[in-house]
C-alpha atoms as a PDB file:
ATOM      1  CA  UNK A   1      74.240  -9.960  50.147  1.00  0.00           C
ATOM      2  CA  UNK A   2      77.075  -8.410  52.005  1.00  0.00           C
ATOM      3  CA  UNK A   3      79.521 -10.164  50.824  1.00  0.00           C
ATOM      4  CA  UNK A   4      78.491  -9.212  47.369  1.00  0.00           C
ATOM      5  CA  UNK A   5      78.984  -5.784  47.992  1.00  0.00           C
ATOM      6  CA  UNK A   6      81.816  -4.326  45.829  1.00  0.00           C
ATOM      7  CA  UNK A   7      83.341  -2.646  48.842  1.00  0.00           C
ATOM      8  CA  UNK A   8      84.470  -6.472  49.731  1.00  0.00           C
ATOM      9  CA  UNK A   9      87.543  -5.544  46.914  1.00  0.00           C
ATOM     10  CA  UNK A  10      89.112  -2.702  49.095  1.00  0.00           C
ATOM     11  CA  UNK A  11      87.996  -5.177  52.410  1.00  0.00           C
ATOM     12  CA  UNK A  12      90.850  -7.407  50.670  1.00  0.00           C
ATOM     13  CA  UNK A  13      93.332  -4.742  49.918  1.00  0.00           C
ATOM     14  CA  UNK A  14      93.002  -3.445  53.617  1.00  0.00           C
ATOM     15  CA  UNK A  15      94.017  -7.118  54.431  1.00  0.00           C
ATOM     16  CA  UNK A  16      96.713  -7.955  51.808  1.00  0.00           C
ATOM     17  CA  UNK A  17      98.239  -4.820  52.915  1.00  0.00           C
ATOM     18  CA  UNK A  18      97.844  -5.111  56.848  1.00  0.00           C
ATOM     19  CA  UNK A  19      96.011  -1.946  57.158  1.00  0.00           C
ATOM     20  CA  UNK A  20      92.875  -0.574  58.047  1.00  0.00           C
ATOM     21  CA  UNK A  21      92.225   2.268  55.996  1.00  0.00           C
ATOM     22  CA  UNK A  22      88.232   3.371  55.684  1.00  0.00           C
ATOM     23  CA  UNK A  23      87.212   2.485  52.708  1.00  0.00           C
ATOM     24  CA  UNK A  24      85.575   5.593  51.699  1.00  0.00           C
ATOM     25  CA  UNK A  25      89.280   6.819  51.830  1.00  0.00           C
ATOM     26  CA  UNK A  26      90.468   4.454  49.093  1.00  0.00           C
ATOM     27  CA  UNK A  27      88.113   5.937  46.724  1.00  0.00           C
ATOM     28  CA  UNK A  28      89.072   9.372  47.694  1.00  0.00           C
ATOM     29  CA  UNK A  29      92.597   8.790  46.836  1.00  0.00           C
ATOM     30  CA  UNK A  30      91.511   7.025  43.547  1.00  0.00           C
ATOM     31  CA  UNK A  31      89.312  10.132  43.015  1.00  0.00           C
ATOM     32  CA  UNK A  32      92.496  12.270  43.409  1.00  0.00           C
ATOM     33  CA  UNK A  33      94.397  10.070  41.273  1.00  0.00           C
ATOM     34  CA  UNK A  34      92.230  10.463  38.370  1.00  0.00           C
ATOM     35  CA  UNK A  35      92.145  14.324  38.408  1.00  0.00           C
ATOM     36  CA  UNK A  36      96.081  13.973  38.672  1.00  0.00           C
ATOM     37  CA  UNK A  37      96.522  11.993  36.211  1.00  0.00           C
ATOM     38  CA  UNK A  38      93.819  14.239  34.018  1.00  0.00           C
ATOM     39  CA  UNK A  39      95.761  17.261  35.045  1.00  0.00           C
ATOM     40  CA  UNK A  40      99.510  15.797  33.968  1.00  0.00           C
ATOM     41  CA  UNK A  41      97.581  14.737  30.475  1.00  0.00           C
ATOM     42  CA  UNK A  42      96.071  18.134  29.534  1.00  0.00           C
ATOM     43  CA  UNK A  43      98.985  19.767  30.727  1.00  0.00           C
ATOM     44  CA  UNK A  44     101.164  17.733  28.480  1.00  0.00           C
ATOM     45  CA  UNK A  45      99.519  18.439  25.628  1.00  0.00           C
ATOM     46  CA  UNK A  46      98.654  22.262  25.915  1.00  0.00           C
ATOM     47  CA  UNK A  47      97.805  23.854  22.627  1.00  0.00           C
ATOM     48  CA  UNK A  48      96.781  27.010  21.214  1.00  0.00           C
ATOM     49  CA  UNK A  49      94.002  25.331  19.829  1.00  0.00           C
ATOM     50  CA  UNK A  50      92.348  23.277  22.082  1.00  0.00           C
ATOM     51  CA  UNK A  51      91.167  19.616  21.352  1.00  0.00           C
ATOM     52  CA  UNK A  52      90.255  16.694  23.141  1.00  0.00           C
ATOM     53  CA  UNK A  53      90.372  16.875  27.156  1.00  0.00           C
ATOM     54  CA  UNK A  54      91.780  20.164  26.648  1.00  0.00           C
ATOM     55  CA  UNK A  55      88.710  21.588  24.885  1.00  0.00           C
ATOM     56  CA  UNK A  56      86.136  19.785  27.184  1.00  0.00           C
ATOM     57  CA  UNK A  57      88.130  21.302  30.463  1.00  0.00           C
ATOM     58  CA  UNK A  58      88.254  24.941  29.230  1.00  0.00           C
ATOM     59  CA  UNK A  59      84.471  24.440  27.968  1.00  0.00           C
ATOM     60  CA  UNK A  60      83.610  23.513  31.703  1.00  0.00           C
ATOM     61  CA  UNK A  61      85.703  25.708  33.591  1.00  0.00           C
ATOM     62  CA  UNK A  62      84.837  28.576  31.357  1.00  0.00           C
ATOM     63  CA  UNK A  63      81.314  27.389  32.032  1.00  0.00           C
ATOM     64  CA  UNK A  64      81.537  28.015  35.248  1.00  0.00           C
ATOM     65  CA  UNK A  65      83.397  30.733  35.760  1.00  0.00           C
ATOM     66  CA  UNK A  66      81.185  33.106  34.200  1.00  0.00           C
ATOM     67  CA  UNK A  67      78.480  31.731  36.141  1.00  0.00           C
ATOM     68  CA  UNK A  68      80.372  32.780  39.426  1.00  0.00           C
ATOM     69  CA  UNK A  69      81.285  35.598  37.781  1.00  0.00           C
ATOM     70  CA  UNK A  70      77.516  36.927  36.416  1.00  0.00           C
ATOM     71  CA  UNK A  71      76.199  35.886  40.443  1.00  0.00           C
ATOM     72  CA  UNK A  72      78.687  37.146  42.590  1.00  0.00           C
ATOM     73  CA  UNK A  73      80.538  39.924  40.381  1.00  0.00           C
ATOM     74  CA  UNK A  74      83.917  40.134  39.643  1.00  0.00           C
ATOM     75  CA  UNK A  75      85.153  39.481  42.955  1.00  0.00           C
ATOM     76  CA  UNK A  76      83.354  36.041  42.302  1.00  0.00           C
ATOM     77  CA  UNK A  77      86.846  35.409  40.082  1.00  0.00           C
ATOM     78  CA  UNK A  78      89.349  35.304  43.528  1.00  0.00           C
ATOM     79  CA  UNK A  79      86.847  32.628  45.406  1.00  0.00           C
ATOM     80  CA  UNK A  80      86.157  30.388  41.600  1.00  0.00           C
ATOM     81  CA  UNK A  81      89.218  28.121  41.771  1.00  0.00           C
ATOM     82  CA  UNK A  82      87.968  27.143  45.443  1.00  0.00           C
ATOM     83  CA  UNK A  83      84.359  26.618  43.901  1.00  0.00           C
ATOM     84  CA  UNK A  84      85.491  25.042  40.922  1.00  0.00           C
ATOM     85  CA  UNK A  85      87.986  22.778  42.720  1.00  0.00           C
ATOM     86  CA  UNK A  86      85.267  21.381  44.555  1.00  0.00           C
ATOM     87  CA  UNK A  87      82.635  20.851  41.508  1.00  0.00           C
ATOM     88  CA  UNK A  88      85.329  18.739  39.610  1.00  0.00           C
ATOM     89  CA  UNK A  89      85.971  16.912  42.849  1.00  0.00           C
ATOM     90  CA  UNK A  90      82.806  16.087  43.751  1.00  0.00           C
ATOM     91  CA  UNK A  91      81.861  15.354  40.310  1.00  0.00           C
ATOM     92  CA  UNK A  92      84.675  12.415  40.139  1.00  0.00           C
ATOM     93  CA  UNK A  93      83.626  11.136  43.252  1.00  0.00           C
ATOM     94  CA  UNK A  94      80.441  10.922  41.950  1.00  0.00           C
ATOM     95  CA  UNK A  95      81.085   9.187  39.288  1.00  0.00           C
ATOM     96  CA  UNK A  96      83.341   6.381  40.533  1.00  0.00           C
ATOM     97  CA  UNK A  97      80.223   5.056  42.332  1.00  0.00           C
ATOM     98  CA  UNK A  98      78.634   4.145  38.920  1.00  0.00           C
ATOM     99  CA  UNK A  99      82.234   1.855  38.292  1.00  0.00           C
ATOM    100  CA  UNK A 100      81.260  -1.559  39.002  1.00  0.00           C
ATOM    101  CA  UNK A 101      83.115  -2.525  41.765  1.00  0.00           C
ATOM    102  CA  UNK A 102      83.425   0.830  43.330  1.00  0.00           C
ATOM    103  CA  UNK A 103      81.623   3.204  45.417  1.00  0.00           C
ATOM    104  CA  UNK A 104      81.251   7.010  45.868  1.00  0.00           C
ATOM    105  CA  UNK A 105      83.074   8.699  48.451  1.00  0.00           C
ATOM    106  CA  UNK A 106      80.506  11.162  48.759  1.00  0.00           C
ATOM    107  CA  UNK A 107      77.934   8.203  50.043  1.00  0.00           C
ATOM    108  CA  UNK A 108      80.006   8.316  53.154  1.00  0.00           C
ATOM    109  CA  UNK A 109      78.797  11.159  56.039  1.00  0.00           C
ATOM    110  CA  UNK A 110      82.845  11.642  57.223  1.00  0.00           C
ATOM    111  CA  UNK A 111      83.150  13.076  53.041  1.00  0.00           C
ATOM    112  CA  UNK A 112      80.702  15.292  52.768  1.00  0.00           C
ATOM    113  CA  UNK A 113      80.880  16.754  56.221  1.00  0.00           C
ATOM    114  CA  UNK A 114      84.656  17.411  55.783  1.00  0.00           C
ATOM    115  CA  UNK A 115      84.064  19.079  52.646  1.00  0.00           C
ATOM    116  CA  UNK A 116      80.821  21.223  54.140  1.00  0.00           C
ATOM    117  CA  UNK A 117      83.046  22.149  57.349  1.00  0.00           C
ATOM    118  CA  UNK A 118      85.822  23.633  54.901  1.00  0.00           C
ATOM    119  CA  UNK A 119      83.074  25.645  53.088  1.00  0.00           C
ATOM    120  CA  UNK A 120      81.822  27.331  56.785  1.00  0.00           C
ATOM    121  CA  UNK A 121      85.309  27.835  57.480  1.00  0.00           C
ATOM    122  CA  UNK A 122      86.441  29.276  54.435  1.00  0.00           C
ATOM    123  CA  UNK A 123      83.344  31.873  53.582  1.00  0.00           C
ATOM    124  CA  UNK A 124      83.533  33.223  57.167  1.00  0.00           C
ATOM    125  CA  UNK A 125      87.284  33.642  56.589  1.00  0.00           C
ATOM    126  CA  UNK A 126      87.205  35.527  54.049  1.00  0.00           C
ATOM    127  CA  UNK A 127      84.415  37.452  55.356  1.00  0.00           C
ATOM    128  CA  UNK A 128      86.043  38.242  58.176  1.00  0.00           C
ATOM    129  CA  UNK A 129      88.870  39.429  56.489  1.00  0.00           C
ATOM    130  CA  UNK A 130      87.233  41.348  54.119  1.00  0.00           C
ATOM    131  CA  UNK A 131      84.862  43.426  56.769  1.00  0.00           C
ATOM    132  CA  UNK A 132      86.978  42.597  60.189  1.00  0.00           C
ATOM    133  CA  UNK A 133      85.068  43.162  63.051  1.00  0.00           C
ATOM    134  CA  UNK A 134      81.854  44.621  61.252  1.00  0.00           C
ATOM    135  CA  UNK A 135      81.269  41.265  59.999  1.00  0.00           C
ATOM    136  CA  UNK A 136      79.145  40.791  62.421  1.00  0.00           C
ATOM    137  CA  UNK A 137      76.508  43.162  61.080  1.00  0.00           C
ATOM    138  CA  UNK A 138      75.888  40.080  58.215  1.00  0.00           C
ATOM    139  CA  UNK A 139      74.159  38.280  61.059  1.00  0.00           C
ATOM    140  CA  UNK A 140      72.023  41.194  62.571  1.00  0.00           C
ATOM    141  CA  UNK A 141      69.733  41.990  60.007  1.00  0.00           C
ATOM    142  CA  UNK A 142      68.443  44.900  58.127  1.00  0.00           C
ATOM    143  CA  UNK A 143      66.610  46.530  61.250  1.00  0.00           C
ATOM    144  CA  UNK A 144      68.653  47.627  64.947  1.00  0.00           C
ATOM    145  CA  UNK A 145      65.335  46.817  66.586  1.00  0.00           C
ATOM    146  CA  UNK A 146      65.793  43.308  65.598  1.00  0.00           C
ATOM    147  CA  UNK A 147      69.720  42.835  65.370  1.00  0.00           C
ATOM    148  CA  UNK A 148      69.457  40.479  69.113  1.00  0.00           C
ATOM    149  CA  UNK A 149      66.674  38.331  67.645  1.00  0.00           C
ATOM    150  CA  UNK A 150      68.279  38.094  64.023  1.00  0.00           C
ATOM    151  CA  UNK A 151      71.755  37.656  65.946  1.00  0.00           C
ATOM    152  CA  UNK A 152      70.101  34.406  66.877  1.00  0.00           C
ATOM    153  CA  UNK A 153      68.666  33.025  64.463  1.00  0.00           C
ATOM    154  CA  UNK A 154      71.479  34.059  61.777  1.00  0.00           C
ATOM    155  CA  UNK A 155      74.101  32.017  64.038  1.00  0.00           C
ATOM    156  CA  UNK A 156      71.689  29.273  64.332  1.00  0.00           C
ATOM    157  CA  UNK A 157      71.089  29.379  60.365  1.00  0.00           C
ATOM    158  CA  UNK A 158      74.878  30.071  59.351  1.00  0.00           C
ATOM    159  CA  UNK A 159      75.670  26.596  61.967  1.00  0.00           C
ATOM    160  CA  UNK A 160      72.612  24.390  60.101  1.00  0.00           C
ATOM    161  CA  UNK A 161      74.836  24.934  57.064  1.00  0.00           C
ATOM    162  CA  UNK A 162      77.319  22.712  57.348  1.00  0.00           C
ATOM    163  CA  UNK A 163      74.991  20.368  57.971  1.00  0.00           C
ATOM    164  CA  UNK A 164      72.414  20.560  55.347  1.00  0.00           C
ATOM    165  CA  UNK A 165      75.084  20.182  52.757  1.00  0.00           C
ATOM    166  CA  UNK A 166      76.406  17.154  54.150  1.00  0.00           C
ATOM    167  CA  UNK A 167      73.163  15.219  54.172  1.00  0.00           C
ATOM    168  CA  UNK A 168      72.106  16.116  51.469  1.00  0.00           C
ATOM    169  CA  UNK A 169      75.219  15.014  49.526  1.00  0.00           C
ATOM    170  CA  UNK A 170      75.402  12.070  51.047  1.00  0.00           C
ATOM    171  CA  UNK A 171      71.054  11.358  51.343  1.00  0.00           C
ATOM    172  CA  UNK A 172      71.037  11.543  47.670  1.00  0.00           C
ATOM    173  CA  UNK A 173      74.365  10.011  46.634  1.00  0.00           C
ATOM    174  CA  UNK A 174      74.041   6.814  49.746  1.00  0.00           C
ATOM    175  CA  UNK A 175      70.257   6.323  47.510  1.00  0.00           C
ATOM    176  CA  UNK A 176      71.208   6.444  43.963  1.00  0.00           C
ATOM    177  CA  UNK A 177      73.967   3.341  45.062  1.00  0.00           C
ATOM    178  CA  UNK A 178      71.497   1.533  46.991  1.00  0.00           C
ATOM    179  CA  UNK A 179      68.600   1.753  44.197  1.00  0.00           C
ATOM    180  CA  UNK A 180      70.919   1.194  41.695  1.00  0.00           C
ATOM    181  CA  UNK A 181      72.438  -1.902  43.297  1.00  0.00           C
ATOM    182  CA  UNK A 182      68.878  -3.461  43.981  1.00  0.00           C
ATOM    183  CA  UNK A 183      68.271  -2.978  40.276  1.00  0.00           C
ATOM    184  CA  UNK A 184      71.497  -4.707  39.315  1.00  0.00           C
ATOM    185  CA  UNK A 185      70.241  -7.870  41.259  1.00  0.00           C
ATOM    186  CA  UNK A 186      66.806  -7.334  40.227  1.00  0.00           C
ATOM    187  CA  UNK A 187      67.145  -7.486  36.736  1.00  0.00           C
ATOM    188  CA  UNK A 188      71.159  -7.091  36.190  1.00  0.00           C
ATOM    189  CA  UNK A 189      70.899  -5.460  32.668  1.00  0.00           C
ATOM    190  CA  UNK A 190      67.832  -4.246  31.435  1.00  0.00           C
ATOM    191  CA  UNK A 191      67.224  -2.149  34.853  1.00  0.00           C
ATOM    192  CA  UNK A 192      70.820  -1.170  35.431  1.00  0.00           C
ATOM    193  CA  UNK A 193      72.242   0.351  31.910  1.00  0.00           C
ATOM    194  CA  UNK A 194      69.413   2.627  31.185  1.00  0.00           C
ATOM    195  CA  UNK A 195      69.902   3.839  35.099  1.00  0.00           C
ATOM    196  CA  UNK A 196      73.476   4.742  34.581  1.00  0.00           C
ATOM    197  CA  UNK A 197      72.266   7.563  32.437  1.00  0.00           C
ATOM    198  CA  UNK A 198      70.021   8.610  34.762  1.00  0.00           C
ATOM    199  CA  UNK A 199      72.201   8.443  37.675  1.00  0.00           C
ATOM    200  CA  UNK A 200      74.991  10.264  35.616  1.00  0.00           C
ATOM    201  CA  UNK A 201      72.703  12.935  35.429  1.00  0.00           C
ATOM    202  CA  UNK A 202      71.726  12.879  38.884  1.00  0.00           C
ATOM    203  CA  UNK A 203      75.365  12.964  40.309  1.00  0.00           C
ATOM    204  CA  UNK A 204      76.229  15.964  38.168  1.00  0.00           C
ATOM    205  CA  UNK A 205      73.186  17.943  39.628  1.00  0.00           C
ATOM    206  CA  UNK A 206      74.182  17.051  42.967  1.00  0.00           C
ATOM    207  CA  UNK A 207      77.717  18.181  42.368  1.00  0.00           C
ATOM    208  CA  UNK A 208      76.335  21.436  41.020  1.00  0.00           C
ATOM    209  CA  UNK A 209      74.363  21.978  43.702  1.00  0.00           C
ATOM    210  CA  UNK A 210      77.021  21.731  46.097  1.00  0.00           C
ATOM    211  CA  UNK A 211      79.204  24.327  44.383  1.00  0.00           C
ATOM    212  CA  UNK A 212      76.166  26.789  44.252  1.00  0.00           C
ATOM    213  CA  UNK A 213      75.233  26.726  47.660  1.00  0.00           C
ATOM    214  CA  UNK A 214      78.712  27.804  48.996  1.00  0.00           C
ATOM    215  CA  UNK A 215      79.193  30.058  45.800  1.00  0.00           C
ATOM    216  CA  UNK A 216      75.748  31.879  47.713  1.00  0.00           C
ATOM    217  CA  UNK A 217      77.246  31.820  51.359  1.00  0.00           C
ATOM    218  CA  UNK A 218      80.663  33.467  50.086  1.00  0.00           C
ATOM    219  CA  UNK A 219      78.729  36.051  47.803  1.00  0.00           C
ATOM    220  CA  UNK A 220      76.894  37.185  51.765  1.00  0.00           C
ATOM    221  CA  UNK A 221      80.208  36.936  52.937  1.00  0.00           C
ATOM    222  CA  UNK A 222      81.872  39.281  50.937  1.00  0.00           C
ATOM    223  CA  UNK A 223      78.877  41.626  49.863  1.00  0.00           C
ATOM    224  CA  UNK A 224      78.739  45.265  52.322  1.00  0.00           C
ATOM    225  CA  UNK A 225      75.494  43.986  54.874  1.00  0.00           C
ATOM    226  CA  UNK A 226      72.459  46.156  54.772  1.00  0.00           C
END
């Protein structure tokens, strides 16, 4: 069954080429191409009024930039092209696992846990830039009775983060590929088409998930702690 695994294709381009690149690499560079390549085309063909992949773009980006902008406030507009960045990315990624053939990046750990360590770094940045030193008073709680205890277990909780979002990324991603390759052997079309739509769903969610959790830790980060 191995050897009918559709990662076998890049397995041959790693050895036509003399190279051992991780394959979960090749599909993050054909991930990157696509939104390129997307980018080039809508930007080629900018109009006053909007059709085609211009329309659907500003629909989704629009989308969700008043839903950063309605949860975090108007400073949620200077962290949304970060957020939004990621969605789309993640979202492609997604995707390219349901391309026969091909397989999400995201359903590889190293991914999702480079992506989730960006995130920690990037919302305690900007925290710390916003508040400076009196950052710290995020992770000591509401009560000075309690700030060594909640100290604790704030540093413990902000660490589990990076974490949590890169199993459960990859937990749900790693099982929508396996299920949906056992289906495709199982019963190769009547399983597997009426899947994709499920799965397309399903990758979307988890994609939108992952751009509201950090969209939460940056609104702590920059809100005044109580």
């Amino acid at each position: 069954m191995e050897k009918m695994h559709p990662l076998l294709y890049f397995d041959l381009i790693n050895n036509a080429l003399g190279v051992h690149i991780p394959i979960h690499v090749w599909y993050t560079w054909m991930a990157m191409t696509i939104l390129f390549l997307c980018g080039v085309l809508v930007r080629s063909r900018l109009s006053l009024i909007p059709g085609g992949l211009q329309n659907f773009f500003e629909i989704v980006i629009n989308g969700l930039e008043d839903f950063v902008v309605t949860n975090v406030g108007e400073q949620g507009r200077t962290v949304f092209p970060v957020l939004c960045t990621l969605f789309v990315f993640i979202v492609t990624m997604n995707y390219i696992g349901l391309i026969p053939g091909c397989d999400a990046p995201t359903a590889n750990v190293n991914t999702n846990a480079a992506m989730a360590v960006f995130v920690f770094l990037y919302y305690n940045f900007l925290g710390i830039k916003r508040w400076g030193f009196g950052y710290i008073k995020h992770f000591m709680g509401p009560m000075a009775a309690l700030a060594p205890l909640m100290l604790i277990i704030e540093f413990v909780s902000h660490l589990s983060r990076p974490l949590s979002l890169t199993l459960r990324l990859f937990g749900n991603i790693k099982g929508e590929e396996i299920v949906l390759m056992l289906l495709f052997f199982l019963a190769p079309v009547f399983s597997t088409i009426p899947m994709y739509f499920l799965f397309l769903l399903a990758k979307t969610i988890q994609a939108f998930i992952f751009f509201i959790l950090p969209m939460i830790y940056l609104k702590g980060a920059l809100e005044h702690a109580h």
